[in-house]
Protein backbone atom coordinates (compact mmCIF):
# COMPACT_ATOMS: atom_id res chain seq x y z
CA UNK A 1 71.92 30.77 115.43
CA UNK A 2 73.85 32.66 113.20
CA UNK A 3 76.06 31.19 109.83
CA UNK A 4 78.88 31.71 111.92
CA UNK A 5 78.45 30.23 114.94
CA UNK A 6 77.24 27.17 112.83
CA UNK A 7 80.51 27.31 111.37
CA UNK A 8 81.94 27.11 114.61
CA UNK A 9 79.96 24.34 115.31
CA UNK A 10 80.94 22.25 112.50
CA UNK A 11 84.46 22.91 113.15
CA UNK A 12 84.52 21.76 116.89
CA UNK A 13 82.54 18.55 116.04
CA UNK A 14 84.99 18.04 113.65
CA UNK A 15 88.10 18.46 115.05
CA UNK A 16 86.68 16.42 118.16
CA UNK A 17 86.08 13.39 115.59
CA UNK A 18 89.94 13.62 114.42
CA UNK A 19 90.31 11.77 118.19
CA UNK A 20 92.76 8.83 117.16
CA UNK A 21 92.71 9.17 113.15
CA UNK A 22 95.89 9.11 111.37
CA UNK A 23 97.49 9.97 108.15
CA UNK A 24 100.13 7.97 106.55
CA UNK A 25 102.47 10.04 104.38
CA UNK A 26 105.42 9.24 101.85
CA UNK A 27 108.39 8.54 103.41
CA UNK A 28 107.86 6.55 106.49
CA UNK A 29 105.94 9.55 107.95
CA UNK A 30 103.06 9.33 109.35
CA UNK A 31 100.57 11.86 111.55
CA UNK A 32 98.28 11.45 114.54
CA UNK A 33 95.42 13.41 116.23
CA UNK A 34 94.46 13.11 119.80
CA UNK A 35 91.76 15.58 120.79
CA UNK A 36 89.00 15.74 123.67
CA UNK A 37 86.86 18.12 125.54
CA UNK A 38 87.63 19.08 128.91
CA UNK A 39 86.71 21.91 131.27
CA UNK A 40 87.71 25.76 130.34
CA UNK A 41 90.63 26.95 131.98
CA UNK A 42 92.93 30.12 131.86
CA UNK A 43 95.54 26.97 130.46
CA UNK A 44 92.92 25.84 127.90
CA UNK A 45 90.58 28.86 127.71
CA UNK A 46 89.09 26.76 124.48
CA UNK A 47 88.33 23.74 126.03
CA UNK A 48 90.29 21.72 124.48
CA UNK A 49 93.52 18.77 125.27
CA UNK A 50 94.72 18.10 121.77
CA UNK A 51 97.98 16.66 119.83
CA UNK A 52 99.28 16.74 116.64
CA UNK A 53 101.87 14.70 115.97
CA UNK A 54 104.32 14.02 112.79
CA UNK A 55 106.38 10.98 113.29
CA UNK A 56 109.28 9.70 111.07
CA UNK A 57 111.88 7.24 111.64
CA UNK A 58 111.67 4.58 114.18
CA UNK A 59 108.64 6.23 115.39
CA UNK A 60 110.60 9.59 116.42
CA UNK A 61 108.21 13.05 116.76
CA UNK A 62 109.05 15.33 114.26
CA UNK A 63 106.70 17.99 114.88
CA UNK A 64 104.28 18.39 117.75
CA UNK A 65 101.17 20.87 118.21
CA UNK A 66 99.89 20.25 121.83
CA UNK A 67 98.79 21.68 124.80
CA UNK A 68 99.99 18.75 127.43
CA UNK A 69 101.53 21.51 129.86
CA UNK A 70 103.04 25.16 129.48
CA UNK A 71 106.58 25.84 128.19
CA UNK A 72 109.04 28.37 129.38
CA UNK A 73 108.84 32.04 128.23
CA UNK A 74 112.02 33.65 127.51
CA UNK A 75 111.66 36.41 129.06
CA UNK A 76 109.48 39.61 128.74
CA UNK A 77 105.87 40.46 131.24
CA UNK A 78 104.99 37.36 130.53
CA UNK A 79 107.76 35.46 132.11
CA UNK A 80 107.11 37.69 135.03
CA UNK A 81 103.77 37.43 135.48
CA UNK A 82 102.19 35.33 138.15
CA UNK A 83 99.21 34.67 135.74
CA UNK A 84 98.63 31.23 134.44
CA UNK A 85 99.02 31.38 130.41
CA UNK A 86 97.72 28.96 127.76
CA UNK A 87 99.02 25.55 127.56
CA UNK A 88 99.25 25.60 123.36
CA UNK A 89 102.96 25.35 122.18
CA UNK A 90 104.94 23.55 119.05
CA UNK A 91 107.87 21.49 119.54
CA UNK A 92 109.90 20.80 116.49
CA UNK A 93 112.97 18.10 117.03
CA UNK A 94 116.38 19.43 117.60
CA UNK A 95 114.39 23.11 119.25
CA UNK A 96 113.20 24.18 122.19
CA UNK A 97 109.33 24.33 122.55
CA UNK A 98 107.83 27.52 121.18
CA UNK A 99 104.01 29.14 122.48
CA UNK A 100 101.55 28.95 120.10
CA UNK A 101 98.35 30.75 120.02
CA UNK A 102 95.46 29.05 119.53
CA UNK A 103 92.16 30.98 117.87
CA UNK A 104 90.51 28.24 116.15
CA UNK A 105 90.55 24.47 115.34
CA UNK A 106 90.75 25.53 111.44
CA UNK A 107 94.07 27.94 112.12
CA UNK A 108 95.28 24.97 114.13
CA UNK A 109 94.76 22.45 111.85
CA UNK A 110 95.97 25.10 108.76
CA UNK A 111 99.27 26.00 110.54
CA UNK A 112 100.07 22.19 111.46
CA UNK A 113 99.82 20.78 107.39
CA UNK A 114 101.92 24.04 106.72
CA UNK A 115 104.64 22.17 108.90
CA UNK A 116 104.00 19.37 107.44
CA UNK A 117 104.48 20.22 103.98
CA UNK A 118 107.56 21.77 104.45
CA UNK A 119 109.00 18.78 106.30
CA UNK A 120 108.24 16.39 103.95
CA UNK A 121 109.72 18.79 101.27
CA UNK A 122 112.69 18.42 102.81
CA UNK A 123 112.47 14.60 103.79
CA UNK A 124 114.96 12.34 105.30
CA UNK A 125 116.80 15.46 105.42
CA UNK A 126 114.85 16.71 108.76
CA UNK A 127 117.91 16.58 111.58
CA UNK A 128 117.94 14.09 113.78
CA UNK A 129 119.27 13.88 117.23
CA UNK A 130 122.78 11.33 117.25
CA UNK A 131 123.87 11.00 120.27
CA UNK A 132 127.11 9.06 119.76
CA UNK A 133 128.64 6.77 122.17
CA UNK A 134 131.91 5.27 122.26
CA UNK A 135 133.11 1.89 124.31
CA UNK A 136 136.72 1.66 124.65
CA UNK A 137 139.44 1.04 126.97
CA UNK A 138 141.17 4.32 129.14
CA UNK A 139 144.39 4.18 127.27
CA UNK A 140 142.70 4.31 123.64
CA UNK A 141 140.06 6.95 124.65
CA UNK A 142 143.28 8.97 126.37
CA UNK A 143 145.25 9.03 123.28
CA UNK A 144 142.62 9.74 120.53
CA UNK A 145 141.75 12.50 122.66
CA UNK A 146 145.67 13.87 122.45
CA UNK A 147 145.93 12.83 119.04
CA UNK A 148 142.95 15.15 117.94
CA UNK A 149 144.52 18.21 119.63
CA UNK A 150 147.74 17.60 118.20
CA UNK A 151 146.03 17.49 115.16
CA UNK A 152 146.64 14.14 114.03
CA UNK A 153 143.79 12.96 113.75
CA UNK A 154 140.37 14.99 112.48
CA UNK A 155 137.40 15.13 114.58
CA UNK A 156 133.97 13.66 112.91
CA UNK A 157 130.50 14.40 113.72
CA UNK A 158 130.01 10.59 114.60
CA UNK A 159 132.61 11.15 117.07
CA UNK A 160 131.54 9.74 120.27
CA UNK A 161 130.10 12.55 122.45
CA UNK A 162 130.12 10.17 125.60
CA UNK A 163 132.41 7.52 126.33
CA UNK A 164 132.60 4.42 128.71
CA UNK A 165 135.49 2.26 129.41
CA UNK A 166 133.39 -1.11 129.75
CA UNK A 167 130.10 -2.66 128.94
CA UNK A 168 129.42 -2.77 132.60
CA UNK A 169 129.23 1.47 133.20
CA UNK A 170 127.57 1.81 129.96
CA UNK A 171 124.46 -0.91 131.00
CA UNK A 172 124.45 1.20 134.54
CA UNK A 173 123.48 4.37 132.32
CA UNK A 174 121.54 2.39 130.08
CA UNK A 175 119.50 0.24 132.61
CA UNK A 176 116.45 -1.26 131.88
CA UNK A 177 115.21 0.89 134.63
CA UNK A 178 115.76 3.69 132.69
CA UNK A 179 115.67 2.90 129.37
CA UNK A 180 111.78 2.65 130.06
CA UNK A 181 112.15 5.99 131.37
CA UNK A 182 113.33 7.04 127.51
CA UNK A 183 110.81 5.50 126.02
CA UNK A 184 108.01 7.05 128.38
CA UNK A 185 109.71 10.21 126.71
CA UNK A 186 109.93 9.37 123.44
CA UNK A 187 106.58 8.66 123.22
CA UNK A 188 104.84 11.20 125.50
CA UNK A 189 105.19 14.60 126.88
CA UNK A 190 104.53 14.86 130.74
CA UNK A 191 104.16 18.03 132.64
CA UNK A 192 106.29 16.85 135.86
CA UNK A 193 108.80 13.87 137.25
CA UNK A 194 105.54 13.17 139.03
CA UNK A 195 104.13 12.14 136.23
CA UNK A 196 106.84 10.48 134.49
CA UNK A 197 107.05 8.45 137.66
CA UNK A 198 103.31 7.44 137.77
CA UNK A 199 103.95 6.63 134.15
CA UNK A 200 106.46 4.19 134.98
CA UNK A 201 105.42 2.50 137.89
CA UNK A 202 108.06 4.09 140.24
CA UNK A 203 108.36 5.62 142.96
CA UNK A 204 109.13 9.26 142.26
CA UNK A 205 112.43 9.56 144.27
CA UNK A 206 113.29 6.36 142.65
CA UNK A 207 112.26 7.84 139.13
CA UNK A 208 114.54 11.38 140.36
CA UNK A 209 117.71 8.84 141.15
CA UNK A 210 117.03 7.81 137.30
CA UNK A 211 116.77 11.42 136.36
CA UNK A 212 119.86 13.19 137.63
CA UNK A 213 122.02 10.46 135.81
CA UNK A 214 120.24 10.66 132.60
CA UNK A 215 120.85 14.33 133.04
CA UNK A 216 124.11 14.17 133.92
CA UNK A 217 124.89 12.15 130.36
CA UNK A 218 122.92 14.79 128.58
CA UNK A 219 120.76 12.61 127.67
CA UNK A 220 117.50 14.78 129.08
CA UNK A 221 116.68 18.14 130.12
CA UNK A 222 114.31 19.78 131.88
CA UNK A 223 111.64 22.18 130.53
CA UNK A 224 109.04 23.84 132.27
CA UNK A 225 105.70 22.41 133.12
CA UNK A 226 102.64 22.78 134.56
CA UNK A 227 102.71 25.23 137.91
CA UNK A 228 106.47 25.97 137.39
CA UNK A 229 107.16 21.81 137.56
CA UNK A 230 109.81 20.81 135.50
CA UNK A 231 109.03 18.41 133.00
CA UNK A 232 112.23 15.82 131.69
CA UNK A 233 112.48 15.82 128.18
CA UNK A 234 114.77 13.72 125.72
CA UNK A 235 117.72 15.39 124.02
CA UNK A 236 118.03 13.02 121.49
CA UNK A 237 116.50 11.08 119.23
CA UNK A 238 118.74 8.01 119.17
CA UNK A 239 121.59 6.46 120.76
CA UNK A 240 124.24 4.95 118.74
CA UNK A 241 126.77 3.18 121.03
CA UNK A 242 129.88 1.47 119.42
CA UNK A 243 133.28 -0.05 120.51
CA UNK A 244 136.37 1.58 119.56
CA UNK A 245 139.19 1.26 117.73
CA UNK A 246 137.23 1.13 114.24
CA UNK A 247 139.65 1.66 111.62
CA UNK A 248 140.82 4.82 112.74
CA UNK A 249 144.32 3.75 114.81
CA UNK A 250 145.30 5.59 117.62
CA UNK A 251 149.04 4.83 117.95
């Protein structure tokens, strides 16, 4: 055996033994490492299922390394091509998920504290996700809508983005059922609705009922997964309903 191959060596065993270790960083972040073997495939032609995880605020992924299922390619031969490509990607909140190629659990580990280190550089300033929600009654929604095209009134970023008329429609979006389905999301990445739905108990065209109104809010969208699948994933990182007026008249 060669010096470099016992590198190698040392570096799997190590990066296996990461499996559910943790870091807990300044500023309510914290990281986590899930790793295991599992058979060589053109999706993980390195044998490993791995994720890296940064986590900030009310538990919310920041930055993810993982290879739980493929992500779109723009465009290009590889988009065409009926080949299966490598599972490895990054998602960083507020982007779409980006490939990533994977050479070694070193580069891996290397290019994942450089993320790191730049997001806690930056902090609580890392963007998060609002979506904004406004309960009110038709007439005031109706005229703060006019009244910000006339001009008389300025439009904020906490502006409600979606707006019900009554507590009743807004608990029909924001069911039990399917805030379990958010969570699921929040917490994991899965590859298909099939999966989502064996996550959650449900029966899958139960689970796609769930789905097209989540997705009609904008509250999900779709990415895609494993064999072409699409896989739901969250738009946001938080939902911030509140009832209207709030200081801000409408006449």
């Amino acid at each position: 055996m060669s010096a470099g191959d016992s590198d190698r060596d040392v570096g799997r065993e190590y990066f296996l033994s990461l499996d559910r270790q943790w870091i807990r960083y300044e500023k309510d972040f914290w990281a986590t490492f899930r790793v295991r073997v599992v058979d060589v495939s053109p999706e993980r032609p390195h044998g490993f299922e791995y994720s890296l995880s940064l986590h900030g605020e009310k538990d919310d992924r920041v930055l993810g390394y993982n290879n739980a299922h493929g992500v779109d390619v723009a465009s290009g031969p590889a988009r065409r091509s009926k080949r299966p490509t490598p599972f490895d990607h990054i998602n960083r909140r507020g982007r779409k998920a980006v490939p990533y190629v994977f050479t070694t659990p070193y580069k891996l580990l290397e290019d994942f504290f450089a993320d790191v280190d730049e997001i806690l550089k930056r902090g609580r300033a890392v963007t998060r996700r609002i979506l904004h929600i406004g309960v009110a009654s038709k007439t005031y929604i109706h005229k703060r809508m006019l009244a910000i095209a006339k001009g008389e009134l300025r439009q904020l970023p906490s502006d409600p983005r979606v707006w019900f008329t009554s507590f009743e429609a807004l608990a029909r979006v924001f069911s039990k059922q399917n805030m379990m389905l958010i969570e699921i999301l929040r917490e994991k990445d899965l590859d298909s609705i099939t999966a989502l739905a064996d996550a959650a108990g449900r029966e899958k065209t139960n689970v796609v009922r769930s789905l097209k109104v989540l997705e009609e809010f904008e509250i999900i969208e779709y990415q895609e997964g494993a064999g072409g699948r699409r896989a739901p994933r969250l738009k946001y990182d938080d939902f911030q309903p509140r009832v209207y007026p709030r200081g801000r008249s409408v006449h």
